[in-house]
PDB file of N, CA and C in Angstrom:
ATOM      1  N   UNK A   1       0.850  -1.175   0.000  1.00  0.00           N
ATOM      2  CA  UNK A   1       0.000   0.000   0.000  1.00  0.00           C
ATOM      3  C   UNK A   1       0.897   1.240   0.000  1.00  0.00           C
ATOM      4  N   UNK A   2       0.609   2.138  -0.968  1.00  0.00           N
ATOM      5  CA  UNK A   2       2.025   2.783  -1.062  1.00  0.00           C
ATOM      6  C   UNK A   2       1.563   4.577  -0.092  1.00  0.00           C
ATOM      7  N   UNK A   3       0.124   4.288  -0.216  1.00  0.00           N
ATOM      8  CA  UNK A   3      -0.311   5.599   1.017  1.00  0.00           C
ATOM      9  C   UNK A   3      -0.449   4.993   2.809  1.00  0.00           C
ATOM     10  N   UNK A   4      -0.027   3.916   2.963  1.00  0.00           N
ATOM     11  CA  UNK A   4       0.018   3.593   4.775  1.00  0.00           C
ATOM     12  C   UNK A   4       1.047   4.002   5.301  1.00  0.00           C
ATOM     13  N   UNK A   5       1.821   4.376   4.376  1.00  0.00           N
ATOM     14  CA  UNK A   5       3.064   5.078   5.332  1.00  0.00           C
ATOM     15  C   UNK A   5       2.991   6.363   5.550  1.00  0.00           C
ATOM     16  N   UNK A   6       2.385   7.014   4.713  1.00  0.00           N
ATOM     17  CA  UNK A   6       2.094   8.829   4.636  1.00  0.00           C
ATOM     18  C   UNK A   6       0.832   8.771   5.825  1.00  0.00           C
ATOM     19  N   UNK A   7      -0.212   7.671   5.949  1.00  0.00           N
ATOM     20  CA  UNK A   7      -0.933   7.535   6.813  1.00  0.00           C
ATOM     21  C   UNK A   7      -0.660   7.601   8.274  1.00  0.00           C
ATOM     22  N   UNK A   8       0.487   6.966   8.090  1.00  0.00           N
ATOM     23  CA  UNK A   8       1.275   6.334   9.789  1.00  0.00           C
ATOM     24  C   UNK A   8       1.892   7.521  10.054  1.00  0.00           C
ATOM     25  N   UNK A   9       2.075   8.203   8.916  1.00  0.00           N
ATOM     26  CA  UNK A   9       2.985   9.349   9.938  1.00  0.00           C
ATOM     27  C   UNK A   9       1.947  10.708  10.218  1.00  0.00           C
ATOM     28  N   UNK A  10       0.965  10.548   9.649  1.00  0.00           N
ATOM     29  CA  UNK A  10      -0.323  11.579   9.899  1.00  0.00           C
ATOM     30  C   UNK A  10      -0.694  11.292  11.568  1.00  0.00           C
ATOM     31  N   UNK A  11      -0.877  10.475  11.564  1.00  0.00           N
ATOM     32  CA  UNK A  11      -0.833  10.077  12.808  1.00  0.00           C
ATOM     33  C   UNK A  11       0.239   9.796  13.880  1.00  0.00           C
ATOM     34  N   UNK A  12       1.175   9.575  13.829  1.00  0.00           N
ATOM     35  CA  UNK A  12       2.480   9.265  14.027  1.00  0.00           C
ATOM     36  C   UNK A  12       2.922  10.845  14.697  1.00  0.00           C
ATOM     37  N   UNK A  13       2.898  11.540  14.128  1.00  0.00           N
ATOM     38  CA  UNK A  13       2.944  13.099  14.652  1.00  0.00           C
ATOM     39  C   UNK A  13       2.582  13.684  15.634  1.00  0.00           C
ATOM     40  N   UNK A  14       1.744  13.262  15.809  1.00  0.00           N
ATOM     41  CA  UNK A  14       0.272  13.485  16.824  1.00  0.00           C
ATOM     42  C   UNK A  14       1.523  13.403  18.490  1.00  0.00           C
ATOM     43  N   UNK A  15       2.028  12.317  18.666  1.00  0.00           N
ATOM     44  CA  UNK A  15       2.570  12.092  19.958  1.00  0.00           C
ATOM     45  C   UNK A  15       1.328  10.961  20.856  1.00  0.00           C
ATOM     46  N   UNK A  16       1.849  10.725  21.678  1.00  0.00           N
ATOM     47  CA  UNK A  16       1.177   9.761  22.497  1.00  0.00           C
ATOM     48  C   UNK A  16       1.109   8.277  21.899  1.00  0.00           C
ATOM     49  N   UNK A  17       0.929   7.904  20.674  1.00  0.00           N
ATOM     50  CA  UNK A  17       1.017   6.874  19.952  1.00  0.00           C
ATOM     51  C   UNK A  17       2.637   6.805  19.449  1.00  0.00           C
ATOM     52  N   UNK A  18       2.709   5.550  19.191  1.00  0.00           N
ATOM     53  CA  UNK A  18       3.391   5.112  17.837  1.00  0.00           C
ATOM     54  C   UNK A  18       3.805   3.954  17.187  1.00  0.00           C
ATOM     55  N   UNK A  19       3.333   4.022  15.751  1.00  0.00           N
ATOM     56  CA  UNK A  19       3.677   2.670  14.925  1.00  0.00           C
ATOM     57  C   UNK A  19       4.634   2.556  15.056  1.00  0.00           C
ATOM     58  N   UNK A  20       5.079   1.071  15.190  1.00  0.00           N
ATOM     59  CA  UNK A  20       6.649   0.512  14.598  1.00  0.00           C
ATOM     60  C   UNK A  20       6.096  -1.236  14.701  1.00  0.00           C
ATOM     61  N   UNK A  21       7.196  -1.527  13.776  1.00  0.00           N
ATOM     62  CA  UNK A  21       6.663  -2.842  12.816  1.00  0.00           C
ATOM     63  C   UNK A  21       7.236  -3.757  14.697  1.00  0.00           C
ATOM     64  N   UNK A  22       6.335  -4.914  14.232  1.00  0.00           N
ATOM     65  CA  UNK A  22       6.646  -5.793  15.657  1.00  0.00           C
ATOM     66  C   UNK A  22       5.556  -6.820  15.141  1.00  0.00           C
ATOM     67  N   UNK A  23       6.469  -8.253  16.295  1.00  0.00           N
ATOM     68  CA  UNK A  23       5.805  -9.292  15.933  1.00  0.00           C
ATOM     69  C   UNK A  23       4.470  -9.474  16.137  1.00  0.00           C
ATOM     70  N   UNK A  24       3.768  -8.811  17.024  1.00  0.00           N
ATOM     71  CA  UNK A  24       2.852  -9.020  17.012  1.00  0.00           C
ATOM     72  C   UNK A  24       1.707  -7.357  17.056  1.00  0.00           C
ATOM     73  N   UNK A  25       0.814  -7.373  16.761  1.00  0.00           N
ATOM     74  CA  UNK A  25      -0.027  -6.062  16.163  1.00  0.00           C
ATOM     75  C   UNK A  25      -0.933  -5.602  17.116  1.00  0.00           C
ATOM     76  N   UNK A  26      -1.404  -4.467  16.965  1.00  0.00           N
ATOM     77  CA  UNK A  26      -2.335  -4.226  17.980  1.00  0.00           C
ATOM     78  C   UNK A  26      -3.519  -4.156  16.467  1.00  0.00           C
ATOM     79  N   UNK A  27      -2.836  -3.648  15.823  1.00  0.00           N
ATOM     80  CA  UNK A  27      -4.130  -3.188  14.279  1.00  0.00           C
ATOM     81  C   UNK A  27      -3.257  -4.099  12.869  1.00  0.00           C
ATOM     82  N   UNK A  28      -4.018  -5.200  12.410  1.00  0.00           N
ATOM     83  CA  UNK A  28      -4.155  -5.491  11.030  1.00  0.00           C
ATOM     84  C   UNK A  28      -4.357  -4.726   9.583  1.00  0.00           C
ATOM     85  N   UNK A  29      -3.713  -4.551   8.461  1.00  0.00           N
ATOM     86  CA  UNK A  29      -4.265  -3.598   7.628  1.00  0.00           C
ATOM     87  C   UNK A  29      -3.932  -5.394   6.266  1.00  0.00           C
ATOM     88  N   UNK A  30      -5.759  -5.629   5.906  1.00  0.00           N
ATOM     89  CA  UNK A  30      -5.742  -6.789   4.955  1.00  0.00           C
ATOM     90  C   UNK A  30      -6.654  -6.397   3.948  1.00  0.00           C
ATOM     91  N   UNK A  31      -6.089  -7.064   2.901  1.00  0.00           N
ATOM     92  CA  UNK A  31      -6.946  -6.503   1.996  1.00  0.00           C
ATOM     93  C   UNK A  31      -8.405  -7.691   1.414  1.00  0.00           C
ATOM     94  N   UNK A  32      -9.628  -7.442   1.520  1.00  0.00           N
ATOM     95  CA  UNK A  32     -10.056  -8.341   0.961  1.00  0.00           C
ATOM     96  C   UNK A  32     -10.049  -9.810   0.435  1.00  0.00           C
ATOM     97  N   UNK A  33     -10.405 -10.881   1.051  1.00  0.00           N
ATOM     98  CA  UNK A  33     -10.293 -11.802   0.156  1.00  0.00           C
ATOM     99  C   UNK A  33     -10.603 -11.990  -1.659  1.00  0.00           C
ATOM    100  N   UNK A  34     -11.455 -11.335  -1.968  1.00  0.00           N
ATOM    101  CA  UNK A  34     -11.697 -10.961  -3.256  1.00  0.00           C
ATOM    102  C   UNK A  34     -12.403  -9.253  -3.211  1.00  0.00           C
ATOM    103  N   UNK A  35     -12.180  -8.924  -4.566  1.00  0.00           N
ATOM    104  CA  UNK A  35     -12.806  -8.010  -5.011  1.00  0.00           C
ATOM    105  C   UNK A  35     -14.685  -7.947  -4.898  1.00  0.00           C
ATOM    106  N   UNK A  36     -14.950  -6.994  -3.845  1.00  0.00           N
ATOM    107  CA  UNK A  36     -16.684  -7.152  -3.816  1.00  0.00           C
ATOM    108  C   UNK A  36     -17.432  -5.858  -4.165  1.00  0.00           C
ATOM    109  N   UNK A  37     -17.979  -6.175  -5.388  1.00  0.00           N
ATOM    110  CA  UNK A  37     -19.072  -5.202  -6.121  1.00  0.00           C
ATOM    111  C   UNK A  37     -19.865  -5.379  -5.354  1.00  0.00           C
ATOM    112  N   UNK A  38     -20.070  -5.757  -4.271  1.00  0.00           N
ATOM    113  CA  UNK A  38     -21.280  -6.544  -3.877  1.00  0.00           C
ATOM    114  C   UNK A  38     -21.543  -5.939  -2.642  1.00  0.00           C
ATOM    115  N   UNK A  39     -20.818  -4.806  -2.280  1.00  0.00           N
ATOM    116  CA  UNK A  39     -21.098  -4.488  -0.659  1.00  0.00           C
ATOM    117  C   UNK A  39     -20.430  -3.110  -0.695  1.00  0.00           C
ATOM    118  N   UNK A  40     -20.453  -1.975  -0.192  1.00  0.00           N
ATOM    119  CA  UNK A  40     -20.564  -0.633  -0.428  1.00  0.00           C
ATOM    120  C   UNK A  40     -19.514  -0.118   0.237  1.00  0.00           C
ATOM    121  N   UNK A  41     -18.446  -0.397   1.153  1.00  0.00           N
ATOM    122  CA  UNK A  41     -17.969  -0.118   1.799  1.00  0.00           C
ATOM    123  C   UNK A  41     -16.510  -0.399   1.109  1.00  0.00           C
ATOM    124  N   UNK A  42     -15.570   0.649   1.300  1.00  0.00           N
ATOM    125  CA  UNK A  42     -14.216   1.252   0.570  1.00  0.00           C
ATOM    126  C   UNK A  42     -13.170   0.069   1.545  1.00  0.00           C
ATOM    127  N   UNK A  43     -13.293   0.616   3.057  1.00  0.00           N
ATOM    128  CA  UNK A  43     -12.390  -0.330   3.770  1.00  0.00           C
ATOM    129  C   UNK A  43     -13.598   0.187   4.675  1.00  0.00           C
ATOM    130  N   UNK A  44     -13.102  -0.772   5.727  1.00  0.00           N
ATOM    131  CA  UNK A  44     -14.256  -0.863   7.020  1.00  0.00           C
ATOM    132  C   UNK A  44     -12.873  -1.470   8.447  1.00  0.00           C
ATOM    133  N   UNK A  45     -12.970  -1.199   9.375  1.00  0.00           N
ATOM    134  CA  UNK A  45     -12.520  -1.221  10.925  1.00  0.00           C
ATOM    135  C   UNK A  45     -12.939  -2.071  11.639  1.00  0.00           C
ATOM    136  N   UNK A  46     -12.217  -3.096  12.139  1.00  0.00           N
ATOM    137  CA  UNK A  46     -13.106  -4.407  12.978  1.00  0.00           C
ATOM    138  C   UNK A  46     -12.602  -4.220  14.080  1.00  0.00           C
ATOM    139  N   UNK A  47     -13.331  -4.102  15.130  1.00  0.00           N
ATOM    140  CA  UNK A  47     -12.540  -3.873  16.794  1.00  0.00           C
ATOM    141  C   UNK A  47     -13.044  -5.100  17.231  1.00  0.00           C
ATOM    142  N   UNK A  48     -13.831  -5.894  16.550  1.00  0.00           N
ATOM    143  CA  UNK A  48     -13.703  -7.056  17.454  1.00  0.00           C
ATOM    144  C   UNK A  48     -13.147  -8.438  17.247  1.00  0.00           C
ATOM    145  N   UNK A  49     -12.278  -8.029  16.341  1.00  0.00           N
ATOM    146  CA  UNK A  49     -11.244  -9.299  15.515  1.00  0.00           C
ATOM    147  C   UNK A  49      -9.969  -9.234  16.447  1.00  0.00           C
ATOM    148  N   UNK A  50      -9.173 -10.164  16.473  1.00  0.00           N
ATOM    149  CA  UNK A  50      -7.996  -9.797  17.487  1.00  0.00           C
ATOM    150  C   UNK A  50      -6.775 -10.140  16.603  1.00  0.00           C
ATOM    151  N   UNK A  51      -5.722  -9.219  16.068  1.00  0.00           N
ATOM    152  CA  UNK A  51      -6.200  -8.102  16.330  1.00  0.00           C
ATOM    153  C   UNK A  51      -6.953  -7.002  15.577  1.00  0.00           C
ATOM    154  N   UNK A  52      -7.074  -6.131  16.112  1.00  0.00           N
ATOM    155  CA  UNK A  52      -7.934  -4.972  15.153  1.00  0.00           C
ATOM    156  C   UNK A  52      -7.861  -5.104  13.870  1.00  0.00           C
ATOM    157  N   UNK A  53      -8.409  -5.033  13.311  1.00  0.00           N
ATOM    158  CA  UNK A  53      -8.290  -5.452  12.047  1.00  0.00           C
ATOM    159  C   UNK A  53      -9.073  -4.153  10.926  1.00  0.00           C
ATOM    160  N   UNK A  54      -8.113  -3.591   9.898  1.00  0.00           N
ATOM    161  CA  UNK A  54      -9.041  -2.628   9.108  1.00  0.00           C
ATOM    162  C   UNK A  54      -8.659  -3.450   7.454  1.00  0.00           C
ATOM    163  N   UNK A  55     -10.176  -3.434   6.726  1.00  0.00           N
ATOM    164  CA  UNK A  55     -10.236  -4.899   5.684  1.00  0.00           C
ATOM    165  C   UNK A  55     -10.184  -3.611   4.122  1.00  0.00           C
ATOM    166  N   UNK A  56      -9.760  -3.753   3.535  1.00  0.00           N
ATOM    167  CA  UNK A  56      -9.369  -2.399   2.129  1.00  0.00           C
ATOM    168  C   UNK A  56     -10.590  -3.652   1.285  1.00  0.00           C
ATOM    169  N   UNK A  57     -11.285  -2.830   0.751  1.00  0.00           N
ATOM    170  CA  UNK A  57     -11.823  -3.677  -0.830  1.00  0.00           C
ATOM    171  C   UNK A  57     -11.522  -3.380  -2.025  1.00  0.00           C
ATOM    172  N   UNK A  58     -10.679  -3.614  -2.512  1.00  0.00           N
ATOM    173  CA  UNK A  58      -9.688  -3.440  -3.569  1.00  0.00           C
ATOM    174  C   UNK A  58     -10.724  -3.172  -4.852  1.00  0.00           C
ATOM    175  N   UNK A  59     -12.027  -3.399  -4.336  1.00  0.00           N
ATOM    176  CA  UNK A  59     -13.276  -3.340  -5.728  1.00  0.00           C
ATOM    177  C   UNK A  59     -12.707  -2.145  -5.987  1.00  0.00           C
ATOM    178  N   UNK A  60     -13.202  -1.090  -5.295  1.00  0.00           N
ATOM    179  CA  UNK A  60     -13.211   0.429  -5.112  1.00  0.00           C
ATOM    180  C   UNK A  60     -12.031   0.995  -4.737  1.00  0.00           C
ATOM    181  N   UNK A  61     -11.224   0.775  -3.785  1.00  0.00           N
ATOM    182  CA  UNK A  61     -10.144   1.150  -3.457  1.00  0.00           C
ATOM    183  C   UNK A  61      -8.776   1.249  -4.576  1.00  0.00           C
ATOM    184  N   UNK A  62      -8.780  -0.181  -5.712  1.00  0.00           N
ATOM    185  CA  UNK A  62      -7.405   0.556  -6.112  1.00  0.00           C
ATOM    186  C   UNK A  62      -7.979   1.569  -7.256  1.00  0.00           C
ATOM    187  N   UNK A  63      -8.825   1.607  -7.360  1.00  0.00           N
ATOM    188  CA  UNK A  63      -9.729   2.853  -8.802  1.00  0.00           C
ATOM    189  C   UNK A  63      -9.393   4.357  -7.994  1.00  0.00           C
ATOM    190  N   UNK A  64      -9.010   4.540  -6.458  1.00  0.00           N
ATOM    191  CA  UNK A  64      -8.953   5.682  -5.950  1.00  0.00           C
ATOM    192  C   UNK A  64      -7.678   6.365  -6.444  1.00  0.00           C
ATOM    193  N   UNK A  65      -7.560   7.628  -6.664  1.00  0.00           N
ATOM    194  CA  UNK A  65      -6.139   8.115  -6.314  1.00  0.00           C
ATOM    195  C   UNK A  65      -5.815   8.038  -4.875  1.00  0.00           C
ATOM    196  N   UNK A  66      -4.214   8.385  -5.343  1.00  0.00           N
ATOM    197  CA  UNK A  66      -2.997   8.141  -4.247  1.00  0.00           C
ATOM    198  C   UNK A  66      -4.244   9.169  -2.887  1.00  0.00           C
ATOM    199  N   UNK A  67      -4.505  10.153  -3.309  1.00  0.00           N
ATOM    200  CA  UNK A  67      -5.181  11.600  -2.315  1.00  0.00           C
ATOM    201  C   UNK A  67      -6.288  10.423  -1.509  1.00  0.00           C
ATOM    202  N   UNK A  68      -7.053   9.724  -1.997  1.00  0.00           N
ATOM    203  CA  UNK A  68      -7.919   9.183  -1.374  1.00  0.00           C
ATOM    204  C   UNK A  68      -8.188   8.273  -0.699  1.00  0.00           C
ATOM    205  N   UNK A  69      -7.078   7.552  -1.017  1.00  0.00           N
ATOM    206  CA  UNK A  69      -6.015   6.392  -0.449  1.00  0.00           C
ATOM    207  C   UNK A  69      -5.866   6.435   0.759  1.00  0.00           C
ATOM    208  N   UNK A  70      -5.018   7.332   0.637  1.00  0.00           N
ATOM    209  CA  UNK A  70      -4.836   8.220   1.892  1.00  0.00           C
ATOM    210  C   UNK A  70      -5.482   8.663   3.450  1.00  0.00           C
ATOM    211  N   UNK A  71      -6.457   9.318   2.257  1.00  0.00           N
ATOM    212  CA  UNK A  71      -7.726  10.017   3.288  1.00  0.00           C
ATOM    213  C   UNK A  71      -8.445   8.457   4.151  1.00  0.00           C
ATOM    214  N   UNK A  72      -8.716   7.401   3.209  1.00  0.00           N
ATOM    215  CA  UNK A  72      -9.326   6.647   3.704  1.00  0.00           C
ATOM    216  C   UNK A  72      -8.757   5.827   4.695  1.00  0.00           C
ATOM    217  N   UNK A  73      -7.584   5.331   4.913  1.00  0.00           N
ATOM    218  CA  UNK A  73      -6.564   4.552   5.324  1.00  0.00           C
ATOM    219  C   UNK A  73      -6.527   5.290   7.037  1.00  0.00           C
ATOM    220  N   UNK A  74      -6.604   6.599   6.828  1.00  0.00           N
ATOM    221  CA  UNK A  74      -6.471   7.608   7.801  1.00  0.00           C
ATOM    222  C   UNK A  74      -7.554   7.702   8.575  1.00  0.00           C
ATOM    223  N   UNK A  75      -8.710   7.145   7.711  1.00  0.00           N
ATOM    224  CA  UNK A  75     -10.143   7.368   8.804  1.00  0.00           C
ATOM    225  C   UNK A  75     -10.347   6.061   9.259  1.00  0.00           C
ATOM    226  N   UNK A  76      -9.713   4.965   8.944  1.00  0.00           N
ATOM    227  CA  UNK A  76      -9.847   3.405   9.551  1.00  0.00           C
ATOM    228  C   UNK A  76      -9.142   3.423  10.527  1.00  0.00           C
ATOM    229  N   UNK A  77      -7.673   4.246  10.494  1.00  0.00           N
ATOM    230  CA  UNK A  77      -6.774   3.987  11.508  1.00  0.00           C
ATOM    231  C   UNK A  77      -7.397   4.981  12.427  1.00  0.00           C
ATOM    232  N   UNK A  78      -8.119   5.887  12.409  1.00  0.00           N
ATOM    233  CA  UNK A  78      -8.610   7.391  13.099  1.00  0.00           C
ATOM    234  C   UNK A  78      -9.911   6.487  13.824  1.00  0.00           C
ATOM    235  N   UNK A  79     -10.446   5.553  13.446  1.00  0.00           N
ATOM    236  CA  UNK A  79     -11.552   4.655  14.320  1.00  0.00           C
ATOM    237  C   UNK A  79     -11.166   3.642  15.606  1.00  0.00           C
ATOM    238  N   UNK A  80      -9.626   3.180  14.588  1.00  0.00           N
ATOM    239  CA  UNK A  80      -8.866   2.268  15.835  1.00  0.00           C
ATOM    240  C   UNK A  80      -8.380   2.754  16.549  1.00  0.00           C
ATOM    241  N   UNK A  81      -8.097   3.701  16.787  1.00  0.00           N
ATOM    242  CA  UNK A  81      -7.509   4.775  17.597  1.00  0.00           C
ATOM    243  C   UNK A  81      -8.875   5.634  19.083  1.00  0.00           C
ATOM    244  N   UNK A  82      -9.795   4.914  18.370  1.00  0.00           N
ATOM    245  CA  UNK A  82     -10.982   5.509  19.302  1.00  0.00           C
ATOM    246  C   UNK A  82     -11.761   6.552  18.873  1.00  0.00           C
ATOM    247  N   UNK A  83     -11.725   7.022  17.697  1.00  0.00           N
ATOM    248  CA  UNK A  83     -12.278   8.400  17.093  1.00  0.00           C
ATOM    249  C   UNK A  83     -13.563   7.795  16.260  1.00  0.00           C
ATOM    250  N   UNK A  84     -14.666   8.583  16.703  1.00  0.00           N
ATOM    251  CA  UNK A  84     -16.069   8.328  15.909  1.00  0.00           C
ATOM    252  C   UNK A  84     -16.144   9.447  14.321  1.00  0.00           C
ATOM    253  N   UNK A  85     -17.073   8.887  13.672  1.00  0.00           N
ATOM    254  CA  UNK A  85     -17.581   9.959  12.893  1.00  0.00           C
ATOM    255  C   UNK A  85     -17.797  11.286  13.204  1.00  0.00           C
ATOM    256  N   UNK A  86     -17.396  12.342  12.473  1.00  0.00           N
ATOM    257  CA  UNK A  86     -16.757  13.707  13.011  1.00  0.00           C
ATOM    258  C   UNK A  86     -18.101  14.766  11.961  1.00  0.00           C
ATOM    259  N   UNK A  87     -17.512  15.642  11.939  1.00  0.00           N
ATOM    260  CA  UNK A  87     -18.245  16.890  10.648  1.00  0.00           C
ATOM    261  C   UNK A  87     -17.412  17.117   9.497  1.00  0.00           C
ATOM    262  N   UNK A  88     -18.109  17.571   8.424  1.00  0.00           N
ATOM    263  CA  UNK A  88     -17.229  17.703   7.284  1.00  0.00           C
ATOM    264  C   UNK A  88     -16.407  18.676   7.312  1.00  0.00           C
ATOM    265  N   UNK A  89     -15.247  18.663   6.543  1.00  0.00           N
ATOM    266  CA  UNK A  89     -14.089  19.189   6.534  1.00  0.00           C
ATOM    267  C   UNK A  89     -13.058  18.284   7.526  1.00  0.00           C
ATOM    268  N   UNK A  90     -13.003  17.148   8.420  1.00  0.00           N
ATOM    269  CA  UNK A  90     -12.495  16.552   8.881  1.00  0.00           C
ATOM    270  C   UNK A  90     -12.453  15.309   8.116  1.00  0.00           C
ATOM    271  N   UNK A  91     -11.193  14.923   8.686  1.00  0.00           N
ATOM    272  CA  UNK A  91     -10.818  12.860   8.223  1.00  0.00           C
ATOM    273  C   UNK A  91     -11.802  12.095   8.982  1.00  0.00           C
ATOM    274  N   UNK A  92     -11.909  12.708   9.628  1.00  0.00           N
ATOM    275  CA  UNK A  92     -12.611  11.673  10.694  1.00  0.00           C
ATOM    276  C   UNK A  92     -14.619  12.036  10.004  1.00  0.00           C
ATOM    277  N   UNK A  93     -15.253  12.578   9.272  1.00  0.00           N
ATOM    278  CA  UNK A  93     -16.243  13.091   8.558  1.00  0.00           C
ATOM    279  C   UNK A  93     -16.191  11.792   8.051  1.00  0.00           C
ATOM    280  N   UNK A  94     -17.556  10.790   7.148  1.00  0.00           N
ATOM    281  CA  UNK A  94     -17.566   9.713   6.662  1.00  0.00           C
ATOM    282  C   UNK A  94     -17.076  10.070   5.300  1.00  0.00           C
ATOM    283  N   UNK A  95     -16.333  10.795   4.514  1.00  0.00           N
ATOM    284  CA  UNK A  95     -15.587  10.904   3.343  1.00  0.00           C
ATOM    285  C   UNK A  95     -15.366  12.773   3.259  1.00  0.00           C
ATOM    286  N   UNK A  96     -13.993  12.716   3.189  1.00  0.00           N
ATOM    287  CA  UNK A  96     -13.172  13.962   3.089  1.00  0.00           C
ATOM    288  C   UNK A  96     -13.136  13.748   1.362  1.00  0.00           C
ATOM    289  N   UNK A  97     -13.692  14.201   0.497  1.00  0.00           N
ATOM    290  CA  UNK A  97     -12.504  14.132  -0.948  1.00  0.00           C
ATOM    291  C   UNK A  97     -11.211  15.006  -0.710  1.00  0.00           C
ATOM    292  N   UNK A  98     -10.036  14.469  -0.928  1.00  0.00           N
ATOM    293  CA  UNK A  98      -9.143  15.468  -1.224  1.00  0.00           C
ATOM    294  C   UNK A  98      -8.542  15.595  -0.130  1.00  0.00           C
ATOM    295  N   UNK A  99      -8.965  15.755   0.961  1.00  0.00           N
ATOM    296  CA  UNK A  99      -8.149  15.913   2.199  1.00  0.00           C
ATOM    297  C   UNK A  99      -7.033  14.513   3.284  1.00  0.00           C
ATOM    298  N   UNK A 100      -6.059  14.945   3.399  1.00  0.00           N
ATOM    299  CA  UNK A 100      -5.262  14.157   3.986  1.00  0.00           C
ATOM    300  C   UNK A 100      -4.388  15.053   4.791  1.00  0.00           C
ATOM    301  N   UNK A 101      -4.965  15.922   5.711  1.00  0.00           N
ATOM    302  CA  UNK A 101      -4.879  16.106   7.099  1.00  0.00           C
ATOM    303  C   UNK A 101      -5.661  16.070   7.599  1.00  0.00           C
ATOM    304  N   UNK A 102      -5.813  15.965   9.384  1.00  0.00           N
ATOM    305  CA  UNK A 102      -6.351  15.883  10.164  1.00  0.00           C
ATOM    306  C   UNK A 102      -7.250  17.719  10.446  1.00  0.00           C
ATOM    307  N   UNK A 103      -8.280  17.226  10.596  1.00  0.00           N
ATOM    308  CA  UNK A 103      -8.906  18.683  11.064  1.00  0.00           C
ATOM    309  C   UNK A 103      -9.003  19.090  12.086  1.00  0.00           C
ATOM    310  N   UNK A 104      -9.797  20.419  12.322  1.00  0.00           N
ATOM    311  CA  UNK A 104      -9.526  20.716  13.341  1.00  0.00           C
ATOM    312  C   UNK A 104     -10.431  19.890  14.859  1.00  0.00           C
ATOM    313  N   UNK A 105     -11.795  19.597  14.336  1.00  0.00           N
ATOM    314  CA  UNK A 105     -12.607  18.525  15.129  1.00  0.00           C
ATOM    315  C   UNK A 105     -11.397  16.570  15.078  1.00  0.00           C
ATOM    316  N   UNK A 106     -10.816  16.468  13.904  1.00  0.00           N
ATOM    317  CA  UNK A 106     -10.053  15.460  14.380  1.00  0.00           C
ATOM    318  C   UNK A 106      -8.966  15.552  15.215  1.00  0.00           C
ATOM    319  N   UNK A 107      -8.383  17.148  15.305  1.00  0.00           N
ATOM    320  CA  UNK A 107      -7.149  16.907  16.201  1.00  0.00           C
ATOM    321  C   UNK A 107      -8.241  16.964  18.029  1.00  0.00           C
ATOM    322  N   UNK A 108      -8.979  17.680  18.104  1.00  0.00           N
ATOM    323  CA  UNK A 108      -9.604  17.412  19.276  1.00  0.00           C
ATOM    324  C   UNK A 108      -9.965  16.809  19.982  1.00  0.00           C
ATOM    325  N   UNK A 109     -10.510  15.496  19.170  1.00  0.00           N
ATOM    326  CA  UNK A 109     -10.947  14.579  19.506  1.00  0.00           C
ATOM    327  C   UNK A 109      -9.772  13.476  20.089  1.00  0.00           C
ATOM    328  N   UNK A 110      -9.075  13.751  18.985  1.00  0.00           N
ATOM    329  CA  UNK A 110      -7.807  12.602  19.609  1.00  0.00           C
ATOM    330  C   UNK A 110      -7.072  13.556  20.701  1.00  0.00           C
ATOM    331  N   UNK A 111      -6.865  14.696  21.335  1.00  0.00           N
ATOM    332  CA  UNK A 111      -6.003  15.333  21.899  1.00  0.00           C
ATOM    333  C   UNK A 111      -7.380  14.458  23.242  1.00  0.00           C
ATOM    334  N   UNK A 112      -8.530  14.967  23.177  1.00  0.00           N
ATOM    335  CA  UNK A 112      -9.353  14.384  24.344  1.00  0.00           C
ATOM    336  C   UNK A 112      -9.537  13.152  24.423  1.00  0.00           C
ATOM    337  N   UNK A 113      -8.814  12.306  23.940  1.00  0.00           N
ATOM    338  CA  UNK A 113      -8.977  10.885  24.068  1.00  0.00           C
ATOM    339  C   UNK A 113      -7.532  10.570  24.751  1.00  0.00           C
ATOM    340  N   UNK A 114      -6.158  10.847  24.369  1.00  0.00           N
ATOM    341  CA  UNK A 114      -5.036  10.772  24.941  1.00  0.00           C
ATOM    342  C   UNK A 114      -4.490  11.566  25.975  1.00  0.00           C
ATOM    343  N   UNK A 115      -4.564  12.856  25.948  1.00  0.00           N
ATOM    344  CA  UNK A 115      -4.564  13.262  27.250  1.00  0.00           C
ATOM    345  C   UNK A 115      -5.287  13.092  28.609  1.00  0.00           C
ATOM    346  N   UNK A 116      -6.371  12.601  28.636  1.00  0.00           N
ATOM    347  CA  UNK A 116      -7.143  12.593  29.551  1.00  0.00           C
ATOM    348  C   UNK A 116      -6.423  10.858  30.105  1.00  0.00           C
TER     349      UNK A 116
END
């Protein structure tokens, strides 16, 4: 996935967290067993798979540009992280086009989830 690394460090920035590769995961990033026309969802977030698990559907997903890639990758990992659906103009909003930073309702939310 050539936007999970621009992802990891969107987040990665932030402080309080941080990725680094290890044997074992707290969050999964898999892609589909097959390609599904058949179900509406870009990638989707499983918190109750162990571990976390966020599933890409390559139906829709590799047709995206690199920008959306991005954006999306960012709002799966922005769910595992504890962050709900936000307002538009945020990543955390159920689809940003175009955007791949964090807004200003997404930096809040995560600042009130880790500091506290």
């Amino acid at each position: 996935m050539s936007k999970w690394e621009d992802t990891i460090t969107t987040w990665d920035n932030l402080a309080h967290i941080t990725f680094a590769e290890a044997t074992t995961s707290d969050i999964d990033l898999i892609t589909a067993s097959e390609d599904r026309s058949d179900i509406s969802y870009v990638a989707t977030w499983d918190h109750n798979a162990t571990p976390d698990t966020i599933t890409v559907n390559r139906f829709y997903f590799d047709g995206y540009t690199d920008i959306l890639k991005q954006n999306t990758l960012t709002h799966e990992i922005g769910h595992s992280l504890g962050l709900g659906h936000s307002y538009l103009e945020n990543i955390m909003y159920y689809m940003v086009y175009g955007a791949t930073t964090l807004g200003d309702q997404d930096l809040w939310d995560y600042h009130y989830l880790c500091d506290n």
